[in-house]
PDB file of N, CA and C in Angstrom:
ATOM      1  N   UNK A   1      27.097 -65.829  31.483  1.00  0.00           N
ATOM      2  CA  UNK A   1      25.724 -66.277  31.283  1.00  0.00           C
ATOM      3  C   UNK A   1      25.774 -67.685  30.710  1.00  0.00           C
ATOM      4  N   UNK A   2      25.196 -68.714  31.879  1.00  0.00           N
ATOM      5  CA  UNK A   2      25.467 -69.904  30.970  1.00  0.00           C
ATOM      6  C   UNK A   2      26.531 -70.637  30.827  1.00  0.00           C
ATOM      7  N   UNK A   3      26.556 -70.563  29.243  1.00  0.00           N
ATOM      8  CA  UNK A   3      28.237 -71.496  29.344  1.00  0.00           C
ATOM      9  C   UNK A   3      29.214 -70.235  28.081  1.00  0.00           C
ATOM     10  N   UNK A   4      29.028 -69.352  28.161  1.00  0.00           N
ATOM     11  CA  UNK A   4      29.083 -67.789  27.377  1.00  0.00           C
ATOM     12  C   UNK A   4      30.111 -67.288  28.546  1.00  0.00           C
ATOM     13  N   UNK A   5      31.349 -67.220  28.698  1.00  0.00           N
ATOM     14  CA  UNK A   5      32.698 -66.415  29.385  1.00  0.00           C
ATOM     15  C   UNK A   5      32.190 -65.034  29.136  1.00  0.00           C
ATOM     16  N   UNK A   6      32.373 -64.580  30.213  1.00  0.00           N
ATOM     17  CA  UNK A   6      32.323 -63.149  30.613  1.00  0.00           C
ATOM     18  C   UNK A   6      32.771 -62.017  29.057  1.00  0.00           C
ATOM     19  N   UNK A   7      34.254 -62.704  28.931  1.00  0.00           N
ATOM     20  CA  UNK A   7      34.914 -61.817  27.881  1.00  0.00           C
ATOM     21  C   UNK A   7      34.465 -62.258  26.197  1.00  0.00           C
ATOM     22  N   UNK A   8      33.660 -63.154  26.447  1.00  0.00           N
ATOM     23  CA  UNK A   8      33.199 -63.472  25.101  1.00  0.00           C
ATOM     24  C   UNK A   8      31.373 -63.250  25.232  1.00  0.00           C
ATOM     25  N   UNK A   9      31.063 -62.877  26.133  1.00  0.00           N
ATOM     26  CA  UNK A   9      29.502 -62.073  25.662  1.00  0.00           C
ATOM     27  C   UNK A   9      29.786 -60.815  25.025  1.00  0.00           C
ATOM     28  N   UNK A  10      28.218 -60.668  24.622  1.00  0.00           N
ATOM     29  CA  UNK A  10      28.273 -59.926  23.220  1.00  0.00           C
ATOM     30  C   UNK A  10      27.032 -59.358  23.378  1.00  0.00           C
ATOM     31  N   UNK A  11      26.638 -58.460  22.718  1.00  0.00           N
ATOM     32  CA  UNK A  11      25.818 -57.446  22.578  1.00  0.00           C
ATOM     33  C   UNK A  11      24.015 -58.082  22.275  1.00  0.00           C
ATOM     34  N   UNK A  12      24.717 -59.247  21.273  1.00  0.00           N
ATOM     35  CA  UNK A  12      23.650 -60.413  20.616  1.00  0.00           C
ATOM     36  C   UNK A  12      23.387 -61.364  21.678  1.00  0.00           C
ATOM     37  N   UNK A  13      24.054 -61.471  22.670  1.00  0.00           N
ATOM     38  CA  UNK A  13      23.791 -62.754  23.308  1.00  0.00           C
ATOM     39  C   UNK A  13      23.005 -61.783  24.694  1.00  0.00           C
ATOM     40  N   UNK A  14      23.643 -60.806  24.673  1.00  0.00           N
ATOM     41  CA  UNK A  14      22.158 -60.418  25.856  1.00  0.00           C
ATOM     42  C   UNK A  14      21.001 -60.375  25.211  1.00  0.00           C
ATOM     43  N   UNK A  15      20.922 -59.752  24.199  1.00  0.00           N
ATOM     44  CA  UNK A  15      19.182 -59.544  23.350  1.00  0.00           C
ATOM     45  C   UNK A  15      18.916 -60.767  23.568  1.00  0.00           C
ATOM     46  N   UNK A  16      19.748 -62.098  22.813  1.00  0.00           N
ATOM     47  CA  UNK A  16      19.187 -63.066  22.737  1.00  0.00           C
ATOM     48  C   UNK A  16      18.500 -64.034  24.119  1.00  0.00           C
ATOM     49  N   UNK A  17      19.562 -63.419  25.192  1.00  0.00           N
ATOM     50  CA  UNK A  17      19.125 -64.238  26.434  1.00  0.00           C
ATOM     51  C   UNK A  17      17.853 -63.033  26.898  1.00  0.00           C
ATOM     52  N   UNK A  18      17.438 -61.987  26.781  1.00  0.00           N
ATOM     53  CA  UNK A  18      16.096 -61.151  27.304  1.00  0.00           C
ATOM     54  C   UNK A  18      14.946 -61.614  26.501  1.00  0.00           C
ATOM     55  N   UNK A  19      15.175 -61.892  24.921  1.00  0.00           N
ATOM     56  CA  UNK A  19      14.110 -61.972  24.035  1.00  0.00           C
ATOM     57  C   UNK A  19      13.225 -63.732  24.521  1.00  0.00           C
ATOM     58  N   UNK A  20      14.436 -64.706  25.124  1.00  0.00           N
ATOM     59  CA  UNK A  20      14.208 -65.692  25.209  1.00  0.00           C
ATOM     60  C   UNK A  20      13.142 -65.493  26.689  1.00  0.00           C
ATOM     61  N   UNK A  21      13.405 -64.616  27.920  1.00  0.00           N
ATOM     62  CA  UNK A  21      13.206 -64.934  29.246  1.00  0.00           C
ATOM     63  C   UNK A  21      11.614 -63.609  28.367  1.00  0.00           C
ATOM     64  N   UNK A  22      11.720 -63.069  27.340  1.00  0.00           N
ATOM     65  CA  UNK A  22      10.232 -62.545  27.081  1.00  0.00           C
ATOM     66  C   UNK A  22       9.211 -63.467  26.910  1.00  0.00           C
ATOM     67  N   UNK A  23       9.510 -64.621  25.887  1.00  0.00           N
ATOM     68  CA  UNK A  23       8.833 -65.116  25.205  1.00  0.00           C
ATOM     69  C   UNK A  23       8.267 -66.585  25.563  1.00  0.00           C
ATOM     70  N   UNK A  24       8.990 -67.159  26.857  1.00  0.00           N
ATOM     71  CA  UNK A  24       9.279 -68.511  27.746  1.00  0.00           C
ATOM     72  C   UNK A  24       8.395 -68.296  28.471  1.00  0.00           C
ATOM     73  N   UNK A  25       7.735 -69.173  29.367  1.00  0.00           N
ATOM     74  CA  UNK A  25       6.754 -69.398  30.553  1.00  0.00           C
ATOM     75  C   UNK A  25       8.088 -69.156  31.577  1.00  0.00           C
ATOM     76  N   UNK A  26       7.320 -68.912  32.572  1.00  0.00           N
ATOM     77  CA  UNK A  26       8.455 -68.794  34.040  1.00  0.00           C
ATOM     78  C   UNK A  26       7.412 -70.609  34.326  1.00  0.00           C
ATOM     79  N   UNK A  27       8.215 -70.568  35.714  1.00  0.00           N
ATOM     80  CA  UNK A  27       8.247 -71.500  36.548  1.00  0.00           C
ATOM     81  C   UNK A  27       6.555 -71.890  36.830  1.00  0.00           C
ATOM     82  N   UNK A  28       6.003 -70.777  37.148  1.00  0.00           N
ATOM     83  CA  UNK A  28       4.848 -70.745  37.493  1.00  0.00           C
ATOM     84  C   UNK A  28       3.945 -70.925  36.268  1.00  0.00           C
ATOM     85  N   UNK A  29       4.615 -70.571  35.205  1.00  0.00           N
ATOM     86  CA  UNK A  29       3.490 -70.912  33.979  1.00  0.00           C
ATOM     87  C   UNK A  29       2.838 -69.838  32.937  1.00  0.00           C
ATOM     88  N   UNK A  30       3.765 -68.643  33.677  1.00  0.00           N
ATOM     89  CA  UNK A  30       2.969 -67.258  33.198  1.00  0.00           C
ATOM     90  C   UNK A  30       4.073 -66.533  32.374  1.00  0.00           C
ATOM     91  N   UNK A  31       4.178 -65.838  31.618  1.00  0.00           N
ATOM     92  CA  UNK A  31       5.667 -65.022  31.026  1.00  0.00           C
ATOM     93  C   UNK A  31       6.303 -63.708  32.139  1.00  0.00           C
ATOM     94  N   UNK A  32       7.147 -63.758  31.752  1.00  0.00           N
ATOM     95  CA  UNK A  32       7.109 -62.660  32.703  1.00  0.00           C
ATOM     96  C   UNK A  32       6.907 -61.475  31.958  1.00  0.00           C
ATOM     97  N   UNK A  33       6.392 -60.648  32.661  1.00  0.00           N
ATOM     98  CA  UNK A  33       5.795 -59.199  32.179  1.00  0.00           C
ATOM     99  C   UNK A  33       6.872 -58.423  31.328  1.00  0.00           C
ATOM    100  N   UNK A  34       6.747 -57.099  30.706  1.00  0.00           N
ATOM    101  CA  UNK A  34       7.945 -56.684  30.039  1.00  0.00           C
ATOM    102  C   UNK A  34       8.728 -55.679  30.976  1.00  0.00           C
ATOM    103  N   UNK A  35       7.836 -55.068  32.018  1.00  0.00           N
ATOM    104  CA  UNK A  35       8.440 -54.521  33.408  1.00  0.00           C
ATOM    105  C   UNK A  35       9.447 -55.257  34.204  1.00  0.00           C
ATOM    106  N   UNK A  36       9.367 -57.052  33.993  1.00  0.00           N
ATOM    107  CA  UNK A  36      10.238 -57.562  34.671  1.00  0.00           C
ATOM    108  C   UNK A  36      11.041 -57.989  33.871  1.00  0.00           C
ATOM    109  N   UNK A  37      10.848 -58.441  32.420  1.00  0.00           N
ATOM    110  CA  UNK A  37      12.384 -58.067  31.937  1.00  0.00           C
ATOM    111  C   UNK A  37      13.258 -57.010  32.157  1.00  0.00           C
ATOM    112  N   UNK A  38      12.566 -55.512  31.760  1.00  0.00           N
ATOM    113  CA  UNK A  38      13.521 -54.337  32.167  1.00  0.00           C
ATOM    114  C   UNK A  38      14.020 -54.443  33.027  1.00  0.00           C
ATOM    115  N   UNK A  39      14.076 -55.090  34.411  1.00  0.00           N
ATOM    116  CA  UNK A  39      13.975 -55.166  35.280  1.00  0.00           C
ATOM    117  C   UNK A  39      15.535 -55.825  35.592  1.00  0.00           C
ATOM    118  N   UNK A  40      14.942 -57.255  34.870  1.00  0.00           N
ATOM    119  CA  UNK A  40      16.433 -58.206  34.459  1.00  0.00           C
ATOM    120  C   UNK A  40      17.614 -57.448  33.980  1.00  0.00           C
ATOM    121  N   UNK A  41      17.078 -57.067  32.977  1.00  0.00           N
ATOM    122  CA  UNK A  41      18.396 -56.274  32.263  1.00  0.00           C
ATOM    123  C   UNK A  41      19.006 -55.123  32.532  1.00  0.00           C
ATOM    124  N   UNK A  42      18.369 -54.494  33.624  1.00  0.00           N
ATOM    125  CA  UNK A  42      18.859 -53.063  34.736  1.00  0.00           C
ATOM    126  C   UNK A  42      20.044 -54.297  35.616  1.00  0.00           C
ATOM    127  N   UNK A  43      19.360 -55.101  36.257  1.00  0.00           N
ATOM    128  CA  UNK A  43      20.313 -55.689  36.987  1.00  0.00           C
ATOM    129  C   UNK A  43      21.911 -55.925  36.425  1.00  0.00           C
ATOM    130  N   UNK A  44      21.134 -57.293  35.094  1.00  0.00           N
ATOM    131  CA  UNK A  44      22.386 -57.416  34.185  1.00  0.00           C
ATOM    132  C   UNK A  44      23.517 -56.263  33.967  1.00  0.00           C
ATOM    133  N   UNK A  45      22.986 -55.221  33.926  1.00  0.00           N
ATOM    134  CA  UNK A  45      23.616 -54.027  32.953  1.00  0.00           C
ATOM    135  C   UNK A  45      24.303 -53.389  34.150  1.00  0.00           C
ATOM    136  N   UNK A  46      23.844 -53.208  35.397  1.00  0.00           N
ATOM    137  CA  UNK A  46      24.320 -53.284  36.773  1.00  0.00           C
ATOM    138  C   UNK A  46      25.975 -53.974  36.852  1.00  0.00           C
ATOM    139  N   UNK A  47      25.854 -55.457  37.015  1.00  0.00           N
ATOM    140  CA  UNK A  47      26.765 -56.206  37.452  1.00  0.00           C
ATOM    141  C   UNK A  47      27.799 -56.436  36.008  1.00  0.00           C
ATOM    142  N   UNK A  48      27.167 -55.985  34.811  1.00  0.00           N
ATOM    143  CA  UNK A  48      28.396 -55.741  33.920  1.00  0.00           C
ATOM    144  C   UNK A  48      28.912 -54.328  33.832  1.00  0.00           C
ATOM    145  N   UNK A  49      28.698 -53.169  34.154  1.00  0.00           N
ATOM    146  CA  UNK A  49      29.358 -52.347  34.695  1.00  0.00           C
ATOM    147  C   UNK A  49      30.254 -52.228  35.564  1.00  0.00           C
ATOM    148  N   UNK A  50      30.311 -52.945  36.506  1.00  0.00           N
ATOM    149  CA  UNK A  50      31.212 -53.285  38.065  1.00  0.00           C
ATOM    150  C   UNK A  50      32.355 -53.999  37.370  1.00  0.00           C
ATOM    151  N   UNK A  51      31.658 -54.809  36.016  1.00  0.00           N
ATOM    152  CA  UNK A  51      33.217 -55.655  35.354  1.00  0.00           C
ATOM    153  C   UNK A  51      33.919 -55.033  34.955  1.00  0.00           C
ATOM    154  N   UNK A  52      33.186 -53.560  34.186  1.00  0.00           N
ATOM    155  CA  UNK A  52      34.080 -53.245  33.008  1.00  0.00           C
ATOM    156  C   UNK A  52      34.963 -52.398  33.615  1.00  0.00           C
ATOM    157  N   UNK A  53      34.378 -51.985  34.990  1.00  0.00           N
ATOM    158  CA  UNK A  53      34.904 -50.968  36.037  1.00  0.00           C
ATOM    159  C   UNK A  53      36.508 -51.586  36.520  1.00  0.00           C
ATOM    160  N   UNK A  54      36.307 -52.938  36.572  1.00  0.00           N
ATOM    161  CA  UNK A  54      37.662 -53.941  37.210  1.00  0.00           C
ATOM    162  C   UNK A  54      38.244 -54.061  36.204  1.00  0.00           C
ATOM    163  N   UNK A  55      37.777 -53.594  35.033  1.00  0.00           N
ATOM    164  CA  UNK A  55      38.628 -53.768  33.924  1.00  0.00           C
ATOM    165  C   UNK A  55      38.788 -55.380  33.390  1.00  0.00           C
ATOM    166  N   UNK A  56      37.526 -55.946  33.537  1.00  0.00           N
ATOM    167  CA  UNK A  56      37.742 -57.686  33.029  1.00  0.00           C
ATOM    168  C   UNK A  56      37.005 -57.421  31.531  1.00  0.00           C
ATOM    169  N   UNK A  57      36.456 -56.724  31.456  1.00  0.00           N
ATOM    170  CA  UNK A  57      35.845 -56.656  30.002  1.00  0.00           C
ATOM    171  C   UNK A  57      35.940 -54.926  29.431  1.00  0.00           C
ATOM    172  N   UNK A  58      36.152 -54.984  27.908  1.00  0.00           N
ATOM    173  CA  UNK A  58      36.698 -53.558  28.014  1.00  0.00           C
ATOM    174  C   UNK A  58      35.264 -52.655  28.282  1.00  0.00           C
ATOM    175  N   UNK A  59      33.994 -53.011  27.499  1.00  0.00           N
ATOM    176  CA  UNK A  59      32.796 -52.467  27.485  1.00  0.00           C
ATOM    177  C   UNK A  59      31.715 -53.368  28.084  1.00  0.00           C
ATOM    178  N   UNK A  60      30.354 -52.789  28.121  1.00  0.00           N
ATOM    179  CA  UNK A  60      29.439 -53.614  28.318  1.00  0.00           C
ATOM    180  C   UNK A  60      28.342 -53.742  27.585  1.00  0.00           C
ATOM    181  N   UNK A  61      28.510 -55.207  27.124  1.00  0.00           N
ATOM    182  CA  UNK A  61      27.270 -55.601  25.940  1.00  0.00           C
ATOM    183  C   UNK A  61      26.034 -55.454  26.373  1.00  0.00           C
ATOM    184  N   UNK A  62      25.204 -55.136  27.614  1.00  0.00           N
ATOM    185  CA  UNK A  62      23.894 -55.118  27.676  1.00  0.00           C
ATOM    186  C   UNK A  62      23.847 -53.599  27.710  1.00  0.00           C
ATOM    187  N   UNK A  63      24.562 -52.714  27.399  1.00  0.00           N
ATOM    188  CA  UNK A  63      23.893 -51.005  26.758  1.00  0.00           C
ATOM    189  C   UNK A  63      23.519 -51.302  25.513  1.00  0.00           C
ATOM    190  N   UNK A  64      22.627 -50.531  25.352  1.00  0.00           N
ATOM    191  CA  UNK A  64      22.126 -50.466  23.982  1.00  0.00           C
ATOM    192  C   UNK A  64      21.328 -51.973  23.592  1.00  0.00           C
ATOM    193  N   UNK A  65      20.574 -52.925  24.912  1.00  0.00           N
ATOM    194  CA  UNK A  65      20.173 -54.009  24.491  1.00  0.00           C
ATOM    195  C   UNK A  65      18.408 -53.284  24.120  1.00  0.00           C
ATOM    196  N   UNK A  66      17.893 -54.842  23.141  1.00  0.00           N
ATOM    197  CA  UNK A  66      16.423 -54.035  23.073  1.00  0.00           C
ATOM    198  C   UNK A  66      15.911 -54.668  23.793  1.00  0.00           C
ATOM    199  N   UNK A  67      15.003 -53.549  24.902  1.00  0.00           N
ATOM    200  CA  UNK A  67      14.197 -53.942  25.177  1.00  0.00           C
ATOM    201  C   UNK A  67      12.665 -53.677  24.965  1.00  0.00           C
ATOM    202  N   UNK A  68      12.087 -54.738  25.620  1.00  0.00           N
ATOM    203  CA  UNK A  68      10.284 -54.466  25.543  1.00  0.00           C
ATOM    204  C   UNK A  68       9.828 -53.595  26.213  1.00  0.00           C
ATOM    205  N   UNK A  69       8.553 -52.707  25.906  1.00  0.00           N
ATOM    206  CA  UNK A  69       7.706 -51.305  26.158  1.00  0.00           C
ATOM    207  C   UNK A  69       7.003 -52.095  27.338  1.00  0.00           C
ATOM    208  N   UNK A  70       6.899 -51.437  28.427  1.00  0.00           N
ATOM    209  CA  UNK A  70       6.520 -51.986  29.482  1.00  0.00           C
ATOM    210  C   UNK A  70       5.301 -50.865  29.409  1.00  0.00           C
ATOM    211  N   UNK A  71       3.610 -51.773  29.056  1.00  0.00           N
ATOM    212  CA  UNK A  71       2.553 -50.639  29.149  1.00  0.00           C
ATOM    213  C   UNK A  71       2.252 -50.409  30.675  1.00  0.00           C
ATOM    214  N   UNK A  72       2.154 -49.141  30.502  1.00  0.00           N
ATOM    215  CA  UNK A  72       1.645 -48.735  32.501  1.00  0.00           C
ATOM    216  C   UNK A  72       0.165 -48.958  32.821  1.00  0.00           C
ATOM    217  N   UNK A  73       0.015 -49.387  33.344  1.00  0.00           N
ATOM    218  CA  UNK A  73      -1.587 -49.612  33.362  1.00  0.00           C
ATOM    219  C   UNK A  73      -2.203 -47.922  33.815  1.00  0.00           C
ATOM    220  N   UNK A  74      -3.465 -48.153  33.194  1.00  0.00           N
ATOM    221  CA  UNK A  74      -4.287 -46.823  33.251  1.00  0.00           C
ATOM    222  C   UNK A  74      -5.408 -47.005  34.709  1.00  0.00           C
ATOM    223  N   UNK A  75      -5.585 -45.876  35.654  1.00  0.00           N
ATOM    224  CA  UNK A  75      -5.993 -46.012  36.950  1.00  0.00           C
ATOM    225  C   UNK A  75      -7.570 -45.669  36.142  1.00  0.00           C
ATOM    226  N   UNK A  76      -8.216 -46.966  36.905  1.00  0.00           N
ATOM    227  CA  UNK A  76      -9.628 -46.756  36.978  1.00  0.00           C
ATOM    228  C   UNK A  76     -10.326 -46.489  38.155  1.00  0.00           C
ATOM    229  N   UNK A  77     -11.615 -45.916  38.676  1.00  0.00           N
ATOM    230  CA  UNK A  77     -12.364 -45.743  39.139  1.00  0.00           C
ATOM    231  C   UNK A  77     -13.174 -47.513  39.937  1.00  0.00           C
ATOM    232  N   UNK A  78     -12.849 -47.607  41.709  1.00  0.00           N
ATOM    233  CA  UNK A  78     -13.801 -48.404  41.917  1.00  0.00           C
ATOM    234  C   UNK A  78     -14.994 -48.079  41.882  1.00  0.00           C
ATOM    235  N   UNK A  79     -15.448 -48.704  40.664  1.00  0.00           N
ATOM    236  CA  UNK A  79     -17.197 -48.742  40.703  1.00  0.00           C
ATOM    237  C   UNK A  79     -17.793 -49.986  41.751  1.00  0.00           C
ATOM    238  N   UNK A  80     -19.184 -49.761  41.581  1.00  0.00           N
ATOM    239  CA  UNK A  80     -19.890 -50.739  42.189  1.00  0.00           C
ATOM    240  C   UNK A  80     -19.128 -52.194  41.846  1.00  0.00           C
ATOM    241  N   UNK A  81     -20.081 -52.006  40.094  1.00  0.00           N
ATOM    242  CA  UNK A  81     -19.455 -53.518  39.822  1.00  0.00           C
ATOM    243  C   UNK A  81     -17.877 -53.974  40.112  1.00  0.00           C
ATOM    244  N   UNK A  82     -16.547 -52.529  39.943  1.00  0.00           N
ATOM    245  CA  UNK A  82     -15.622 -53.492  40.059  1.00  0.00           C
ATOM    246  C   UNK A  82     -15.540 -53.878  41.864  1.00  0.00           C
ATOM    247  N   UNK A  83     -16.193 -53.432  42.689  1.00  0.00           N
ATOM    248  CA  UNK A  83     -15.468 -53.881  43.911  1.00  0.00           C
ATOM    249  C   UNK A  83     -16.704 -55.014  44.342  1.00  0.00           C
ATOM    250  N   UNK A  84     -17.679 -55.369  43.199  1.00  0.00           N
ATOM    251  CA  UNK A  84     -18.524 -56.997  43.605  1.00  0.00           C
ATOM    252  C   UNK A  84     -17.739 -57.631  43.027  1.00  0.00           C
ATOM    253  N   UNK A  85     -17.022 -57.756  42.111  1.00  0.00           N
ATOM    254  CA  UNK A  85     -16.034 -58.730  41.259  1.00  0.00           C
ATOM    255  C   UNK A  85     -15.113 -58.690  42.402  1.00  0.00           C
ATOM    256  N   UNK A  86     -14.328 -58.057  42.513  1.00  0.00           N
ATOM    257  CA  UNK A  86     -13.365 -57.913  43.612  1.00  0.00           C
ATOM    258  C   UNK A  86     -13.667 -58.653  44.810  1.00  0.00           C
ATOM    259  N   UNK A  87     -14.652 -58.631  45.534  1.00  0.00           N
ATOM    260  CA  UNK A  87     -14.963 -59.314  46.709  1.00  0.00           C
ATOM    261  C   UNK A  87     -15.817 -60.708  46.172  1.00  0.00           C
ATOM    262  N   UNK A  88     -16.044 -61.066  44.896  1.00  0.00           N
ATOM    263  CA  UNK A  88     -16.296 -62.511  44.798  1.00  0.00           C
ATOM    264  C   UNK A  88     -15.423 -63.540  44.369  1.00  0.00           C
ATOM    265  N   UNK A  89     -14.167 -62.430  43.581  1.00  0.00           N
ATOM    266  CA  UNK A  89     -13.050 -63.354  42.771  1.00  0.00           C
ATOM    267  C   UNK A  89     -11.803 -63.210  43.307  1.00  0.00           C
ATOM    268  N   UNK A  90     -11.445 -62.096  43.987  1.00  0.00           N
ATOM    269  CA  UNK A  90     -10.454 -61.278  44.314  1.00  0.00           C
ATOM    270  C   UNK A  90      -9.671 -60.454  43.362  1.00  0.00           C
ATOM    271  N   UNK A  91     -10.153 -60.861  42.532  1.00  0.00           N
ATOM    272  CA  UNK A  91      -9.434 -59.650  41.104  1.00  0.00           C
ATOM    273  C   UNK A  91      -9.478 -58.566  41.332  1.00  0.00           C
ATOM    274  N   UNK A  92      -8.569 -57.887  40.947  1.00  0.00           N
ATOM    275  CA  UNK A  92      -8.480 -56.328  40.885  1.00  0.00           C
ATOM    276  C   UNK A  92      -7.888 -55.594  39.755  1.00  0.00           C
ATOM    277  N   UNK A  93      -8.344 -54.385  39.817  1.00  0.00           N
ATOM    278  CA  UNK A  93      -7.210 -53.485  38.210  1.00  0.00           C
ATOM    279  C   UNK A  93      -5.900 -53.404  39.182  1.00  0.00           C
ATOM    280  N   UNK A  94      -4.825 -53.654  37.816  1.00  0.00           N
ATOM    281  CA  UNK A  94      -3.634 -53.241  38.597  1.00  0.00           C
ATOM    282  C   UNK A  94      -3.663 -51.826  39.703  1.00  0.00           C
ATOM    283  N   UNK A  95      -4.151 -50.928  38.892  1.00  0.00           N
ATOM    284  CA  UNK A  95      -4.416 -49.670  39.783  1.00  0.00           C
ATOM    285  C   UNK A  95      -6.009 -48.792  39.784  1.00  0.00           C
ATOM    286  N   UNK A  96      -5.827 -48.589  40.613  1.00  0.00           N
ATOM    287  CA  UNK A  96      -7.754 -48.171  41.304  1.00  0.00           C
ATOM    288  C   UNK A  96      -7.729 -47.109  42.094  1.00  0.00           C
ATOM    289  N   UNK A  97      -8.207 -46.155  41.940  1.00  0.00           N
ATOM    290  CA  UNK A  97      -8.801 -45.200  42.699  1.00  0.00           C
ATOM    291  C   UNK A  97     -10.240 -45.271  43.302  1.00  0.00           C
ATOM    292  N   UNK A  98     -10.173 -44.461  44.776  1.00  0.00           N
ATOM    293  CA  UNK A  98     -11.417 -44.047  45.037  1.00  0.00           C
ATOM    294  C   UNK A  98     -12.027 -43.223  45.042  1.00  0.00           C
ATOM    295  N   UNK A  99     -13.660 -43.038  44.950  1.00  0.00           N
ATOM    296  CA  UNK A  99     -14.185 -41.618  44.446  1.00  0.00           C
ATOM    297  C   UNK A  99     -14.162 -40.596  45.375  1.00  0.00           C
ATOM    298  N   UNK A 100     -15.134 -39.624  45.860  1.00  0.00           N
ATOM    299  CA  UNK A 100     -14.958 -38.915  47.056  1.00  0.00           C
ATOM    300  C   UNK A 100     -15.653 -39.724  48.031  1.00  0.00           C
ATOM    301  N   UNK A 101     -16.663 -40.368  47.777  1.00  0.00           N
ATOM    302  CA  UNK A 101     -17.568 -40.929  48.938  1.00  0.00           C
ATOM    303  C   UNK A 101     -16.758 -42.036  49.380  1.00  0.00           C
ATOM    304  N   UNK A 102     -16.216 -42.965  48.942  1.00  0.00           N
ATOM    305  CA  UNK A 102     -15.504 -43.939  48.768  1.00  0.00           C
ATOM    306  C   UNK A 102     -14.115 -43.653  50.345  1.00  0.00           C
ATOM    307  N   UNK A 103     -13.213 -42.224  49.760  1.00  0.00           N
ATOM    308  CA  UNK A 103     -12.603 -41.676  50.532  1.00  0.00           C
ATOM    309  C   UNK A 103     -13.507 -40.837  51.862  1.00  0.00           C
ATOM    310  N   UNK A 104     -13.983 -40.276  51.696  1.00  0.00           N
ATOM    311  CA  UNK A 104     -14.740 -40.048  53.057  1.00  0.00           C
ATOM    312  C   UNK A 104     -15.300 -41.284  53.996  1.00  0.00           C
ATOM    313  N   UNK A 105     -15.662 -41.957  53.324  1.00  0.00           N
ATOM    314  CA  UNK A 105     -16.226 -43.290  54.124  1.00  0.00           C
ATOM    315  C   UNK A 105     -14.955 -43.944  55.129  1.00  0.00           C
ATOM    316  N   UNK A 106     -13.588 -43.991  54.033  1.00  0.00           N
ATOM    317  CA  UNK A 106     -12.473 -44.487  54.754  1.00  0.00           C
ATOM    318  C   UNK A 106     -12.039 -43.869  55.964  1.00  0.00           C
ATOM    319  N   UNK A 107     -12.053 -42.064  55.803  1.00  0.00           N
ATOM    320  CA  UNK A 107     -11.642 -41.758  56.436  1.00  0.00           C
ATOM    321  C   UNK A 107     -12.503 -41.174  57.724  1.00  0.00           C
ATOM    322  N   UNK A 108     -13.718 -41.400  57.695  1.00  0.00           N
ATOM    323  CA  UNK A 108     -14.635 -41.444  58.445  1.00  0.00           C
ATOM    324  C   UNK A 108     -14.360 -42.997  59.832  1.00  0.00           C
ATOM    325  N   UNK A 109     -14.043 -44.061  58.790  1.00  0.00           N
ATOM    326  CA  UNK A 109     -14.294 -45.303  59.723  1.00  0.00           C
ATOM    327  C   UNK A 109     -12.941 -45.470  60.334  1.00  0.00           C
ATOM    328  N   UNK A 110     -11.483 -44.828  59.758  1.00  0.00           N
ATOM    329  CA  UNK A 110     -10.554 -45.004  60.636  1.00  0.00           C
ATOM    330  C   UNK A 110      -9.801 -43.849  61.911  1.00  0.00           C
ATOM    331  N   UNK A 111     -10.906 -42.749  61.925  1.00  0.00           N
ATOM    332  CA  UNK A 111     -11.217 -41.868  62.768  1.00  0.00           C
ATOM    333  C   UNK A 111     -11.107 -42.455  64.007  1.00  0.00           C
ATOM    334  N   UNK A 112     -11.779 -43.481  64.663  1.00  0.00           N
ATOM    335  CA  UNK A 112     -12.985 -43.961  65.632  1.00  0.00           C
ATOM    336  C   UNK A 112     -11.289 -45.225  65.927  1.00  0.00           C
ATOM    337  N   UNK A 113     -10.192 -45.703  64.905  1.00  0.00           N
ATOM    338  CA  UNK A 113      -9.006 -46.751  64.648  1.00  0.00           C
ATOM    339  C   UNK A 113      -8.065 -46.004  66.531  1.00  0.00           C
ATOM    340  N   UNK A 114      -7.886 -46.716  67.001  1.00  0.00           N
ATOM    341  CA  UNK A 114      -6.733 -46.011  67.950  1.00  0.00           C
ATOM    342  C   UNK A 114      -5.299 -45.840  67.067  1.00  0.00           C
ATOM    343  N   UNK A 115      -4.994 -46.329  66.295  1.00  0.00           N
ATOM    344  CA  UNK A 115      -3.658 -46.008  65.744  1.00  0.00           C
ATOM    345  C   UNK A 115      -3.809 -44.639  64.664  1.00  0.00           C
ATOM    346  N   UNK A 116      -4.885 -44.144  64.820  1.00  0.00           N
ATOM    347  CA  UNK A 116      -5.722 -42.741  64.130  1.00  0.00           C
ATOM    348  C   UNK A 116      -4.778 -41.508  64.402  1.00  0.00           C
ATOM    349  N   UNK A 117      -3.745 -40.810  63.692  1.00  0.00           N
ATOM    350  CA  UNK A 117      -3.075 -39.554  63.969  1.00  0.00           C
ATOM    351  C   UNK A 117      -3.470 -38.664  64.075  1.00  0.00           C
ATOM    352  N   UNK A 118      -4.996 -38.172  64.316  1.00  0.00           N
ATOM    353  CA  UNK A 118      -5.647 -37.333  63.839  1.00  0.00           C
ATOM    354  C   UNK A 118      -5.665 -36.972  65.494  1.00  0.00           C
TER     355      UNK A 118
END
């Protein structure tokens, strides 16, 4: 990692390199989420396993790293208002359900679809 030799990372220097990629803007300007740290450090923890497997390092410092609580988002209901926001801003809840009418309507209008399995 860096300028950090394989056999001289450490347990501290992964926390320290996850806590840093928590708390930094990405490229685009935004942090990255705490889902995509975990994310990082599955990988990391990945490709230092395969080392310790070749036997270049005796253990691997990213077990036992801390990481951040990745909140799951909670599924809401498209209401009216959220699907006028939606079609004026394009925003959306991470996750959305539809009601029954909502689902009947869908599956009413892709009935009539030729790619329809029904």
């Amino acid at each position: 990692m860096g300028r950090i030799l394989l056999h001289q990372l450490s347990s501290r220097d992964v926390n320290r390199l996850l806590a840093t990629l928590a708390s930094r803007p990405s490229p685009t300007g935004r942090r990255l989420s705490p889902a995509t740290v975990v994310r990082i450090h599955a990988t990391l923890r990945t490709a230092l396993n395969a080392a310790v497997r070749a036997r270049l390092i005796p253990v691997n410092p990213a077990n036992g790293a801390e990481l951040p609580h990745p909140r799951r988002p909670h599924p809401v209901v498209w209401t009216a208002g959220r699907t006028a926001r939606w079609q004026q801003t394009g925003e959306r809840p991470a996750v959305a359900v539809w009601t029954e009418q909502q689902l009947a309507a869908f599956l009413t209008g892709v009935a009539q679809n030729r790619l329809y399995a029904g």
